[in-house]
PDB file of N, CA and C in Angstrom:
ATOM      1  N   UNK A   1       0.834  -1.172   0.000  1.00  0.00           N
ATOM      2  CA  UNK A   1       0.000   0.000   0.000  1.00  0.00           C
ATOM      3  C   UNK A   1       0.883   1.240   0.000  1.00  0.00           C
ATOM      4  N   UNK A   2       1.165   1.665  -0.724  1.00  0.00           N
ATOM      5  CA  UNK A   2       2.456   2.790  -1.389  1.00  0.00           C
ATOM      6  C   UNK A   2       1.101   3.934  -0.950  1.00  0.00           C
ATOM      7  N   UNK A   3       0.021   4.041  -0.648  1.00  0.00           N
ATOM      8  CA  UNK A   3      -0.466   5.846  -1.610  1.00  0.00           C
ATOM      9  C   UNK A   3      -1.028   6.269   0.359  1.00  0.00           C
ATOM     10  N   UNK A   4      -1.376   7.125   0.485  1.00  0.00           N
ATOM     11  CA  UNK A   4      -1.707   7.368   1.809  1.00  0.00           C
ATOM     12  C   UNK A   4      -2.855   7.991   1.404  1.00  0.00           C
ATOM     13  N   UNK A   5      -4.060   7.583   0.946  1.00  0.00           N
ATOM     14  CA  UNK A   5      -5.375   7.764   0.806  1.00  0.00           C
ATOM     15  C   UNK A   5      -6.244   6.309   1.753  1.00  0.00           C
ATOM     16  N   UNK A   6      -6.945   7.290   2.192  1.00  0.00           N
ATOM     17  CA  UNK A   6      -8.054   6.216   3.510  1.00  0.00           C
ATOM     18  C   UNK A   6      -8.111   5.076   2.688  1.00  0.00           C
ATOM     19  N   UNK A   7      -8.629   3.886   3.262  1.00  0.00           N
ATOM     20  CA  UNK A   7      -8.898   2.635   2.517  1.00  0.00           C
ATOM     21  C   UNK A   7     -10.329   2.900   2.805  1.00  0.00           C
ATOM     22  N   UNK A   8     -11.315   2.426   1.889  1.00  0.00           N
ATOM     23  CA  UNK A   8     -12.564   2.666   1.972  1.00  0.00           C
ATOM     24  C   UNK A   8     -12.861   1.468   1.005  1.00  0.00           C
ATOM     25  N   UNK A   9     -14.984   1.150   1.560  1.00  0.00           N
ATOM     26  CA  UNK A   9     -14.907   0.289   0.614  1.00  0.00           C
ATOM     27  C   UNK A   9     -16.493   0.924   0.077  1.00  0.00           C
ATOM     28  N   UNK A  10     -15.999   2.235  -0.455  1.00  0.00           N
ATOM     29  CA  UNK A  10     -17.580   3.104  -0.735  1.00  0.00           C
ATOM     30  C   UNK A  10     -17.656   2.437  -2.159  1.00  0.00           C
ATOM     31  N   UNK A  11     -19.142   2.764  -2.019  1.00  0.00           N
ATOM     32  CA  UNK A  11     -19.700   2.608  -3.486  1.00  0.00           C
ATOM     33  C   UNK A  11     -20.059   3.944  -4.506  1.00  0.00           C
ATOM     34  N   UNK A  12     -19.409   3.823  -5.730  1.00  0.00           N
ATOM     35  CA  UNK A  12     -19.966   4.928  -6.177  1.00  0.00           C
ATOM     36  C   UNK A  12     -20.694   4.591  -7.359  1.00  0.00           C
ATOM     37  N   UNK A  13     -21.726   5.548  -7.706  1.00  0.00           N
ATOM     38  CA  UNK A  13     -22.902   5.662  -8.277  1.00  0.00           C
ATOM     39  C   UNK A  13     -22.835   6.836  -9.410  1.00  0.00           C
ATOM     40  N   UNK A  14     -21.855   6.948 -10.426  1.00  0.00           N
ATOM     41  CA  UNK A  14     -22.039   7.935 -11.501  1.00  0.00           C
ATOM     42  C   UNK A  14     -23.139   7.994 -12.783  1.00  0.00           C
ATOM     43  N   UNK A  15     -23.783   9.328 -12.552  1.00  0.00           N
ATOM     44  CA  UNK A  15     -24.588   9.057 -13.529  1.00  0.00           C
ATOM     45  C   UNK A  15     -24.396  10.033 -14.734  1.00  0.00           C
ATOM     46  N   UNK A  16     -24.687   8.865 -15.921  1.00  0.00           N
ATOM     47  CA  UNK A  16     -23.990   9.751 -17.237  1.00  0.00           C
ATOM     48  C   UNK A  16     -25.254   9.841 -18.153  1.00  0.00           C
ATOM     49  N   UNK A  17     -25.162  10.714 -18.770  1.00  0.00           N
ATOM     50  CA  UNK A  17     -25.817  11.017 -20.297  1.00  0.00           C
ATOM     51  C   UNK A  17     -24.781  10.903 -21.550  1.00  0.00           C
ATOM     52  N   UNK A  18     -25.392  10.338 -22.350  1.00  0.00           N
ATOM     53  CA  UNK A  18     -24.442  10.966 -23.821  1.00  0.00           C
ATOM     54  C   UNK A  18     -25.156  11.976 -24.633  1.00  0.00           C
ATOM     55  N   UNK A  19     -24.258  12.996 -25.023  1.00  0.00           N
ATOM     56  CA  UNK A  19     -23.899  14.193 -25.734  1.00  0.00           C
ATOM     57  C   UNK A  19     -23.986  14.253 -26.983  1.00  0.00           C
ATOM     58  N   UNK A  20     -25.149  14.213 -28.189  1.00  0.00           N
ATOM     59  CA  UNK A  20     -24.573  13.972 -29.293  1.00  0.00           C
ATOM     60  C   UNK A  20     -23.369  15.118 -29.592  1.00  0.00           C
ATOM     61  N   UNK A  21     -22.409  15.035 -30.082  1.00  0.00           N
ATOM     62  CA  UNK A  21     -21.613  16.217 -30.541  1.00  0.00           C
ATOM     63  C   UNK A  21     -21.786  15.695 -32.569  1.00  0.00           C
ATOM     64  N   UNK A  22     -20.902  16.659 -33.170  1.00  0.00           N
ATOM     65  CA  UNK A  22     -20.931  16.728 -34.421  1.00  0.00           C
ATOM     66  C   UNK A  22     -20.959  15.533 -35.239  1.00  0.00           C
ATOM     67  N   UNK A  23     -19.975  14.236 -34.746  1.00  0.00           N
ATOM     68  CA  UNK A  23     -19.942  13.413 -35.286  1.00  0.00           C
ATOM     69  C   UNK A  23     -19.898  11.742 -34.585  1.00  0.00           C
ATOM     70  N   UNK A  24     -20.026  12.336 -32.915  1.00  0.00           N
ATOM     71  CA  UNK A  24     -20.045  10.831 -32.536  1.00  0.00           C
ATOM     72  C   UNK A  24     -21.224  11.496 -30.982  1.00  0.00           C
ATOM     73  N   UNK A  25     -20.876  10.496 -30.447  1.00  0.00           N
ATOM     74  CA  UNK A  25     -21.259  11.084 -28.828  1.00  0.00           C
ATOM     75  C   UNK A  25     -20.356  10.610 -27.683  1.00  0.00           C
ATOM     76  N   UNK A  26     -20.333  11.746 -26.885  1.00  0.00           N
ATOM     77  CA  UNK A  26     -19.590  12.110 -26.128  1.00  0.00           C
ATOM     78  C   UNK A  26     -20.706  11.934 -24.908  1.00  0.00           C
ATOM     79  N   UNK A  27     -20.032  11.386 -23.567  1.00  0.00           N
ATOM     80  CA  UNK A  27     -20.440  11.158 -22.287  1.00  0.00           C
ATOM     81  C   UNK A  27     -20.070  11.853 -21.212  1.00  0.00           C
ATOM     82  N   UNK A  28     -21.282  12.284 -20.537  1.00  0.00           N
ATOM     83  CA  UNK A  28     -21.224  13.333 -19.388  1.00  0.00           C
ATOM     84  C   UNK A  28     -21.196  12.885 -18.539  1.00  0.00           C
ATOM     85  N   UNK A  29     -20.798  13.284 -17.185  1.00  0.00           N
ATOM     86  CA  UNK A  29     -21.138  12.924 -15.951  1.00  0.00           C
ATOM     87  C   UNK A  29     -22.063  14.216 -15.782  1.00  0.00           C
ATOM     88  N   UNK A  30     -23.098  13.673 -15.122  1.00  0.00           N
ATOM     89  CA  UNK A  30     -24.268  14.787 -14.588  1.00  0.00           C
ATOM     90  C   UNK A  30     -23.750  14.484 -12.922  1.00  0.00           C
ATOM     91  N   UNK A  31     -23.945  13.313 -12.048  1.00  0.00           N
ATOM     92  CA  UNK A  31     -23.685  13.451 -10.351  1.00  0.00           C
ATOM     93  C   UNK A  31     -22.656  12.413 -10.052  1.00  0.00           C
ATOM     94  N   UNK A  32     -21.805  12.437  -9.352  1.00  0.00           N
ATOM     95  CA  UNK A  32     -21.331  11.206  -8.852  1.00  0.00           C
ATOM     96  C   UNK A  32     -22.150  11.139  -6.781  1.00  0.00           C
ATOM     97  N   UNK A  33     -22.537  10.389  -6.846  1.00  0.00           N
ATOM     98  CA  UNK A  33     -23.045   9.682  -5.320  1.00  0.00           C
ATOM     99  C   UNK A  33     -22.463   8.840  -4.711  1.00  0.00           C
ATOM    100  N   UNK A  34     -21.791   9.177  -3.523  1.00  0.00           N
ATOM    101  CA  UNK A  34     -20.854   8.197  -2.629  1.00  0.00           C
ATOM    102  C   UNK A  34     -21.530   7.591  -1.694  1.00  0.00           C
ATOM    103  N   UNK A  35     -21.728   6.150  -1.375  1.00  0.00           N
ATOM    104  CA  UNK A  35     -22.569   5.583  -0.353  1.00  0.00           C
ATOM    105  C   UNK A  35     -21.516   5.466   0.506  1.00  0.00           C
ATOM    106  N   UNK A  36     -21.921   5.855   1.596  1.00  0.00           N
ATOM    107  CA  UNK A  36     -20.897   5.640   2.863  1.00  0.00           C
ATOM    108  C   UNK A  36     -20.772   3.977   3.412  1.00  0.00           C
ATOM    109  N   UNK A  37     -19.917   3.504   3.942  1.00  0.00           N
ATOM    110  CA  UNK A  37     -19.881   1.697   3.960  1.00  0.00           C
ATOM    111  C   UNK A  37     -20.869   1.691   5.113  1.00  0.00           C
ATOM    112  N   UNK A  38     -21.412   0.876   5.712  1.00  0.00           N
ATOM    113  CA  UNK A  38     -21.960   0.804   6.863  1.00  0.00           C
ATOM    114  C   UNK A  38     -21.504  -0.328   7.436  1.00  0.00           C
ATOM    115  N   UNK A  39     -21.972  -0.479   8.713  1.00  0.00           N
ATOM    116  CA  UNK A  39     -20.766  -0.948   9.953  1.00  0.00           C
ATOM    117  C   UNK A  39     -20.694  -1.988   9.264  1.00  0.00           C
ATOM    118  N   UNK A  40     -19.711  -3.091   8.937  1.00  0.00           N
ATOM    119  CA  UNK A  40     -19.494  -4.176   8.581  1.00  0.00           C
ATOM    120  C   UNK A  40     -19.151  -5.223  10.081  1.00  0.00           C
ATOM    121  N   UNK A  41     -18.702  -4.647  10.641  1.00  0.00           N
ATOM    122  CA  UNK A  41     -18.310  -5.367  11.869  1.00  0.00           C
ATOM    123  C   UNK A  41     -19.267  -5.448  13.320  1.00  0.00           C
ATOM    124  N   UNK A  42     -19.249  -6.122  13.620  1.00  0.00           N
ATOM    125  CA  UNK A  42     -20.603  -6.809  15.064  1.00  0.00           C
ATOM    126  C   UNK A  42     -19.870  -5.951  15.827  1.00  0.00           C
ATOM    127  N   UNK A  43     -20.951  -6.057  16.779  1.00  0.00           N
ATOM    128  CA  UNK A  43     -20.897  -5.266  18.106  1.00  0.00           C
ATOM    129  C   UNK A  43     -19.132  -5.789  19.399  1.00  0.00           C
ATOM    130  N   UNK A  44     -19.473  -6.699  18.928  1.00  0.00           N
ATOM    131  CA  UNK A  44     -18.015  -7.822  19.795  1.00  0.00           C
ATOM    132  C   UNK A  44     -16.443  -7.228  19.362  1.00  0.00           C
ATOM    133  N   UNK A  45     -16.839  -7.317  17.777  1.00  0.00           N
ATOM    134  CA  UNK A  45     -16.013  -7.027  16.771  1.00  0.00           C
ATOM    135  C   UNK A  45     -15.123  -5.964  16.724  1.00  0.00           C
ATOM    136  N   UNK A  46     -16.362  -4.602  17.107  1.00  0.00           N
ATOM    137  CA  UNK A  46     -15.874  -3.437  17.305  1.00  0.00           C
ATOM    138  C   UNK A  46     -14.885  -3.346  18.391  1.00  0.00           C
ATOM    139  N   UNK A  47     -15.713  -3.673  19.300  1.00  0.00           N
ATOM    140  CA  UNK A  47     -15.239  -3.685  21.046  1.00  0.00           C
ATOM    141  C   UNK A  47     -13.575  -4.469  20.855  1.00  0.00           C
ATOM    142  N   UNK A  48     -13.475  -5.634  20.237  1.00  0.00           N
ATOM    143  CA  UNK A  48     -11.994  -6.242  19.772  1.00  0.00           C
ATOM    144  C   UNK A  48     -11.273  -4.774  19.142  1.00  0.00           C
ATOM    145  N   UNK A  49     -11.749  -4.734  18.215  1.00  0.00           N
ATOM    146  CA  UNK A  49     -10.937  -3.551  17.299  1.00  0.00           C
ATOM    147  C   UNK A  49     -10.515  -2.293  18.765  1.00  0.00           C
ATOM    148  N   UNK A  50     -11.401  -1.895  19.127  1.00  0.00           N
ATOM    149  CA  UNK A  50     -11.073  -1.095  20.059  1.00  0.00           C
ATOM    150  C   UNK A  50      -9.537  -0.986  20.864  1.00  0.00           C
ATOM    151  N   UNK A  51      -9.985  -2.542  21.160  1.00  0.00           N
ATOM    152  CA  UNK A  51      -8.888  -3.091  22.390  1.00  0.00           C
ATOM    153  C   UNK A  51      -7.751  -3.158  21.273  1.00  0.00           C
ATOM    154  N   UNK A  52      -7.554  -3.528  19.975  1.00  0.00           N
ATOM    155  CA  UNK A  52      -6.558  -3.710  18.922  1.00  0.00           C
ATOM    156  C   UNK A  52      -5.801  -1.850  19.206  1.00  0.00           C
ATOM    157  N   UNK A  53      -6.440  -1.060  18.699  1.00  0.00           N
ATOM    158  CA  UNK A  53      -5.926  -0.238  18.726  1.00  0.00           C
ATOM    159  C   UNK A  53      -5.790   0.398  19.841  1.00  0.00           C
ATOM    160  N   UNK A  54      -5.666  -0.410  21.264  1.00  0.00           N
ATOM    161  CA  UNK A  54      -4.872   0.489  22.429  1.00  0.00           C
ATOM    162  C   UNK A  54      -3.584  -0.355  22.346  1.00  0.00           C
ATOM    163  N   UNK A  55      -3.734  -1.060  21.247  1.00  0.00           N
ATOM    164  CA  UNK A  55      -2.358  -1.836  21.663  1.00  0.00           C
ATOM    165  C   UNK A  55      -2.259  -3.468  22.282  1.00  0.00           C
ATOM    166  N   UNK A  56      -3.499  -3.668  23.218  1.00  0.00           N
ATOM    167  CA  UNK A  56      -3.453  -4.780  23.660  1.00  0.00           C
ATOM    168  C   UNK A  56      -3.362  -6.341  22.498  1.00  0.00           C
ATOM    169  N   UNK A  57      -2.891  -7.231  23.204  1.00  0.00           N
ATOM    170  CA  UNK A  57      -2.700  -8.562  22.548  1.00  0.00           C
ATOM    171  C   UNK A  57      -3.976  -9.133  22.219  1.00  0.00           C
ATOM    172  N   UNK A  58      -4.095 -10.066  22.006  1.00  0.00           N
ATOM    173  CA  UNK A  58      -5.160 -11.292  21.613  1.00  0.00           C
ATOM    174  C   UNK A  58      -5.222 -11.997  23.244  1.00  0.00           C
ATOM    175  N   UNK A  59      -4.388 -12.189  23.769  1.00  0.00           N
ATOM    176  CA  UNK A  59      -4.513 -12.717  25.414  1.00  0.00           C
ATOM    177  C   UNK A  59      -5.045 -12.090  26.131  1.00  0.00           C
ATOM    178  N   UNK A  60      -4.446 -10.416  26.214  1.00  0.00           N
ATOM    179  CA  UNK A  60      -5.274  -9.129  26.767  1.00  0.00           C
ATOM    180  C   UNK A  60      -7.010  -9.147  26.494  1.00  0.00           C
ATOM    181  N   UNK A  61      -6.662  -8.856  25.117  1.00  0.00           N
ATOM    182  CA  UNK A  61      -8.458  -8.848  25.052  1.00  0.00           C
ATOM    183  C   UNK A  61      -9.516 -10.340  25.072  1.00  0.00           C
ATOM    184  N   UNK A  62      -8.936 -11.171  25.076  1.00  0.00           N
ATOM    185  CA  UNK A  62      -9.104 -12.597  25.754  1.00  0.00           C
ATOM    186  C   UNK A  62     -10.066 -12.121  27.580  1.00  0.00           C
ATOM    187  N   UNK A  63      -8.888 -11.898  28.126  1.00  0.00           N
ATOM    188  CA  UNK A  63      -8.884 -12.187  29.674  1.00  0.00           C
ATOM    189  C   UNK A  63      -9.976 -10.530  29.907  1.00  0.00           C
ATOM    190  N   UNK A  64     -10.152  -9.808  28.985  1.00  0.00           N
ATOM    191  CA  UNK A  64     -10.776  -8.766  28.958  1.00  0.00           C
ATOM    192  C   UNK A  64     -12.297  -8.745  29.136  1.00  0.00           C
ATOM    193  N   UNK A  65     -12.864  -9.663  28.011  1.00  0.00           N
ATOM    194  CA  UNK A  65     -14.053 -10.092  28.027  1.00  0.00           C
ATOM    195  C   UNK A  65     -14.239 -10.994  27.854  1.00  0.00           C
ATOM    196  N   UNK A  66     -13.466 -11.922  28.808  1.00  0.00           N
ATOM    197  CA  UNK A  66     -13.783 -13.496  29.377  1.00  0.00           C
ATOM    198  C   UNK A  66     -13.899 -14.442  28.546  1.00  0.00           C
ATOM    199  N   UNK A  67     -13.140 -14.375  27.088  1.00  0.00           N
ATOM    200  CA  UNK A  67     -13.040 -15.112  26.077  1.00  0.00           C
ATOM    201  C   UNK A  67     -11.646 -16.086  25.483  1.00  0.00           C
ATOM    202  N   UNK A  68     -11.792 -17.247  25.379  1.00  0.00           N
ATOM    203  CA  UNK A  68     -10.499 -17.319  24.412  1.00  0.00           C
ATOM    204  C   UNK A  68     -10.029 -16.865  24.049  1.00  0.00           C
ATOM    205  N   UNK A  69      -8.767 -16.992  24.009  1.00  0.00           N
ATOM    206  CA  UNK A  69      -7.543 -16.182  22.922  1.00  0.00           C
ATOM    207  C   UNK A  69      -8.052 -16.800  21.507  1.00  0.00           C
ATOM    208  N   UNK A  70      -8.426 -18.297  21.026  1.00  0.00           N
ATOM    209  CA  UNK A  70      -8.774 -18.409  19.963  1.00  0.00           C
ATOM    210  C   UNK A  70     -10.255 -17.604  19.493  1.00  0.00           C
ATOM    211  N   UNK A  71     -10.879 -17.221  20.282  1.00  0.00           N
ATOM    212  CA  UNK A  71     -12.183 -17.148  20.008  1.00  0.00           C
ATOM    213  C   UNK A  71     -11.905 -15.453  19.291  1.00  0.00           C
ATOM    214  N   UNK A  72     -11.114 -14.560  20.309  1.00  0.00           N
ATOM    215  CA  UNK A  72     -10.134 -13.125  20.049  1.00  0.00           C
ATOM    216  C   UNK A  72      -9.313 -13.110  18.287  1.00  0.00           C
ATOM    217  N   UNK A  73      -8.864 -14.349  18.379  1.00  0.00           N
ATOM    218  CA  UNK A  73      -7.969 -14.575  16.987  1.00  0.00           C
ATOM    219  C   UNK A  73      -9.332 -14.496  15.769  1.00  0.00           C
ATOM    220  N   UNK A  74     -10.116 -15.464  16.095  1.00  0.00           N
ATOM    221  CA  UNK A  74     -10.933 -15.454  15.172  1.00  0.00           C
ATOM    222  C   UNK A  74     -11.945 -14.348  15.023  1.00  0.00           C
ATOM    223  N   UNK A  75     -12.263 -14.046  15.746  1.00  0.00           N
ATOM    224  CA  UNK A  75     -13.130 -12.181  15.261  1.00  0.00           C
ATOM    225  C   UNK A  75     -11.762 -11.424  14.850  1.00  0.00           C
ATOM    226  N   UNK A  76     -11.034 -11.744  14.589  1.00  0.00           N
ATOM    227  CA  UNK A  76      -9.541 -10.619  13.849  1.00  0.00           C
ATOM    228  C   UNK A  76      -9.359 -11.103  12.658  1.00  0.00           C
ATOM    229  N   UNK A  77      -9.530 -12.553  12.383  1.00  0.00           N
ATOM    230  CA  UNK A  77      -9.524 -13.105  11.108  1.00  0.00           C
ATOM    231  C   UNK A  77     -10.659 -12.836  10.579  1.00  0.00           C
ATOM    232  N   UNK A  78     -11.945 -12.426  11.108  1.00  0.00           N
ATOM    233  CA  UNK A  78     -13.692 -12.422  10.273  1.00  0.00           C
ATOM    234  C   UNK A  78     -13.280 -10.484   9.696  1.00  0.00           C
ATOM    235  N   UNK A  79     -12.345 -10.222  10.617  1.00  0.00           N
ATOM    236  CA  UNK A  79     -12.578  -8.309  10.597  1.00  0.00           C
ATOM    237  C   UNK A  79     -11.390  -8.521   9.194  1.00  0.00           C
ATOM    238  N   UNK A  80     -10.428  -9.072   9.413  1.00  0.00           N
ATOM    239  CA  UNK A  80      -9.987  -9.515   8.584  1.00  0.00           C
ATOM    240  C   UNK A  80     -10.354  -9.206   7.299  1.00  0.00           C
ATOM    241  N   UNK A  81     -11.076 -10.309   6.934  1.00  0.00           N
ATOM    242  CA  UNK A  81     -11.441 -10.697   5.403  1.00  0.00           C
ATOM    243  C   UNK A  81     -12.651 -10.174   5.519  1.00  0.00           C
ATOM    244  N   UNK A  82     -13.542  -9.441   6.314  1.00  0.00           N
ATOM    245  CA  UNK A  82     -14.628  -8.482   6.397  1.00  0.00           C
ATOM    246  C   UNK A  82     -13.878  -6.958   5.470  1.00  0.00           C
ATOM    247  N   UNK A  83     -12.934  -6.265   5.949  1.00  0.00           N
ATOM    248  CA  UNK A  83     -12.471  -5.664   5.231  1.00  0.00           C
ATOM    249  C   UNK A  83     -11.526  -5.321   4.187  1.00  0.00           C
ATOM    250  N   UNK A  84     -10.915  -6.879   3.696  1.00  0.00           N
ATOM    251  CA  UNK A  84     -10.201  -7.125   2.714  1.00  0.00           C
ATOM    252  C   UNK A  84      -8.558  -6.435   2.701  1.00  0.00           C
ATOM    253  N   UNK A  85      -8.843  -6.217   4.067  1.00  0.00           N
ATOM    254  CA  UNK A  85      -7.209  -6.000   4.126  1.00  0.00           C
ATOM    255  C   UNK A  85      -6.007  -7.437   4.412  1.00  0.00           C
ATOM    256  N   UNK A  86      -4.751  -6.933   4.500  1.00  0.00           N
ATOM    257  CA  UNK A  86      -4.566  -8.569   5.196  1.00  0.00           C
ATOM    258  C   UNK A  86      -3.183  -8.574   6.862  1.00  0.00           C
ATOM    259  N   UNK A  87      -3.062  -7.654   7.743  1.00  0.00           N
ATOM    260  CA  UNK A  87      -2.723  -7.275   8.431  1.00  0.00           C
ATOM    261  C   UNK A  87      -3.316  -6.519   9.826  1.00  0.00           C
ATOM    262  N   UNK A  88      -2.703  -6.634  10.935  1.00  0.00           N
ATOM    263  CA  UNK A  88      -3.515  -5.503  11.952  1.00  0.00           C
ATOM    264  C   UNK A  88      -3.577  -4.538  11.886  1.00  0.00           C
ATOM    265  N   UNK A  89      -2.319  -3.938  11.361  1.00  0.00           N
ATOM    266  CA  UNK A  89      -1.903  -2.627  10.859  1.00  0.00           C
ATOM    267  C   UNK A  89      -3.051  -1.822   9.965  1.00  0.00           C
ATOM    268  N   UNK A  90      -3.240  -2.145   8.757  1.00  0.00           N
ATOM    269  CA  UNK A  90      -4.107  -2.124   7.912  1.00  0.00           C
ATOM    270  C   UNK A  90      -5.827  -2.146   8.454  1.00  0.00           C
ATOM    271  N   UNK A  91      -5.826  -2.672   9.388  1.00  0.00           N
ATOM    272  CA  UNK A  91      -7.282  -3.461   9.558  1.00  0.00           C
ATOM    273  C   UNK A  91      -7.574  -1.686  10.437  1.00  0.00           C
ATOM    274  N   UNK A  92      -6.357  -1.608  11.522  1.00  0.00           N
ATOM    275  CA  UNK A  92      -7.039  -0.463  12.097  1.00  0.00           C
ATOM    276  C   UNK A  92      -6.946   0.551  11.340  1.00  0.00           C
ATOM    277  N   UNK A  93      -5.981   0.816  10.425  1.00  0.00           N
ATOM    278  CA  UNK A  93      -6.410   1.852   9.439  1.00  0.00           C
ATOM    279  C   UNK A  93      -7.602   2.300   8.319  1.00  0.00           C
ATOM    280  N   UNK A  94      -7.805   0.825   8.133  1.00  0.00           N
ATOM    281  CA  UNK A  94      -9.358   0.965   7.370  1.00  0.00           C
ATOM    282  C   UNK A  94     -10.493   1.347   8.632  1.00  0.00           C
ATOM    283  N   UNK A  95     -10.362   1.061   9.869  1.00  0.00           N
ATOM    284  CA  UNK A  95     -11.116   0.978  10.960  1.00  0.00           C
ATOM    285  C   UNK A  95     -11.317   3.025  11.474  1.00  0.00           C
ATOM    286  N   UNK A  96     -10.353   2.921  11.278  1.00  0.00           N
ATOM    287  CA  UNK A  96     -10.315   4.494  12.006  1.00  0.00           C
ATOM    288  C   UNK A  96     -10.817   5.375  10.731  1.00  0.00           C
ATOM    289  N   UNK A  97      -9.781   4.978   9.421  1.00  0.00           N
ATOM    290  CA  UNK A  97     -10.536   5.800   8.161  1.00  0.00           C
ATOM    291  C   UNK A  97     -12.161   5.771   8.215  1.00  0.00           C
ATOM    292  N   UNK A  98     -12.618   4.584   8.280  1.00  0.00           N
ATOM    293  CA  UNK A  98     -14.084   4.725   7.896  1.00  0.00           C
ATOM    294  C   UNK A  98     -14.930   4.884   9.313  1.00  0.00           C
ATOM    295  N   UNK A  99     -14.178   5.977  10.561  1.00  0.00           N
ATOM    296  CA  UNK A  99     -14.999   5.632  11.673  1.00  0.00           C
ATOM    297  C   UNK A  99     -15.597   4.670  12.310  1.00  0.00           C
ATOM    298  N   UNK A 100     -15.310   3.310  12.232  1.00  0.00           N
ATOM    299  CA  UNK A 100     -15.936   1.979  13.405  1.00  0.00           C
ATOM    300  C   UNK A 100     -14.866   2.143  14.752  1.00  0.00           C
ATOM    301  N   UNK A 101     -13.715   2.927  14.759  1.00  0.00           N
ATOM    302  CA  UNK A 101     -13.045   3.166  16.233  1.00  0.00           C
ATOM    303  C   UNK A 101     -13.100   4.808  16.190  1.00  0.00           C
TER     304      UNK A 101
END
């Protein structure tokens, strides 16, 4: 990931007309519409992410809310491939870009 633009996973919605001009047609954009993502991640999920970005471990937030460390691993692997990143690093950066922390 070389570019330092938010990771987002908006949808956009451009709407075009074509233009006849003199000899062909030419295409306008009249609006572009950005759907904002909505929460992708559970309520648990968040609360993990939270604890991710103070820093704490998978054991930490385990013994936090009385869960496995595997059970911790695996809501990190669902947030994971929920937001198509493939790192923690990444995960809280898509997390904070799109407001869920």
């Amino acid at each position: 990931m070389g570019n330092n633009l938010p990771i987002s996973h908006e949808n956009k919605i451009i709407l075009t007309i074509e233009k006849r001009t003199k000899d062909s047609f030419k295409t306008v954009d009249i609006k572009t519409i950005t759907a904002a993502p909505k929460n992708i991640f559970t309520k648990r999920e968040c609360e993990i992410l939270s604890c991710m970005y103070q820093g704490m471990n998978s054991a930490a937030i385990a013994e936090k809310f009385c869960l496995s460390e595997h059970t911790v691993n695996n809501h990190r692997k669902n947030m994971l491939k929920k937001s198509a990143v493939t790192n923690t690093a990444a995960l809280i950066r898509y997390a904070t870009a799109n407001g869920f922390i």
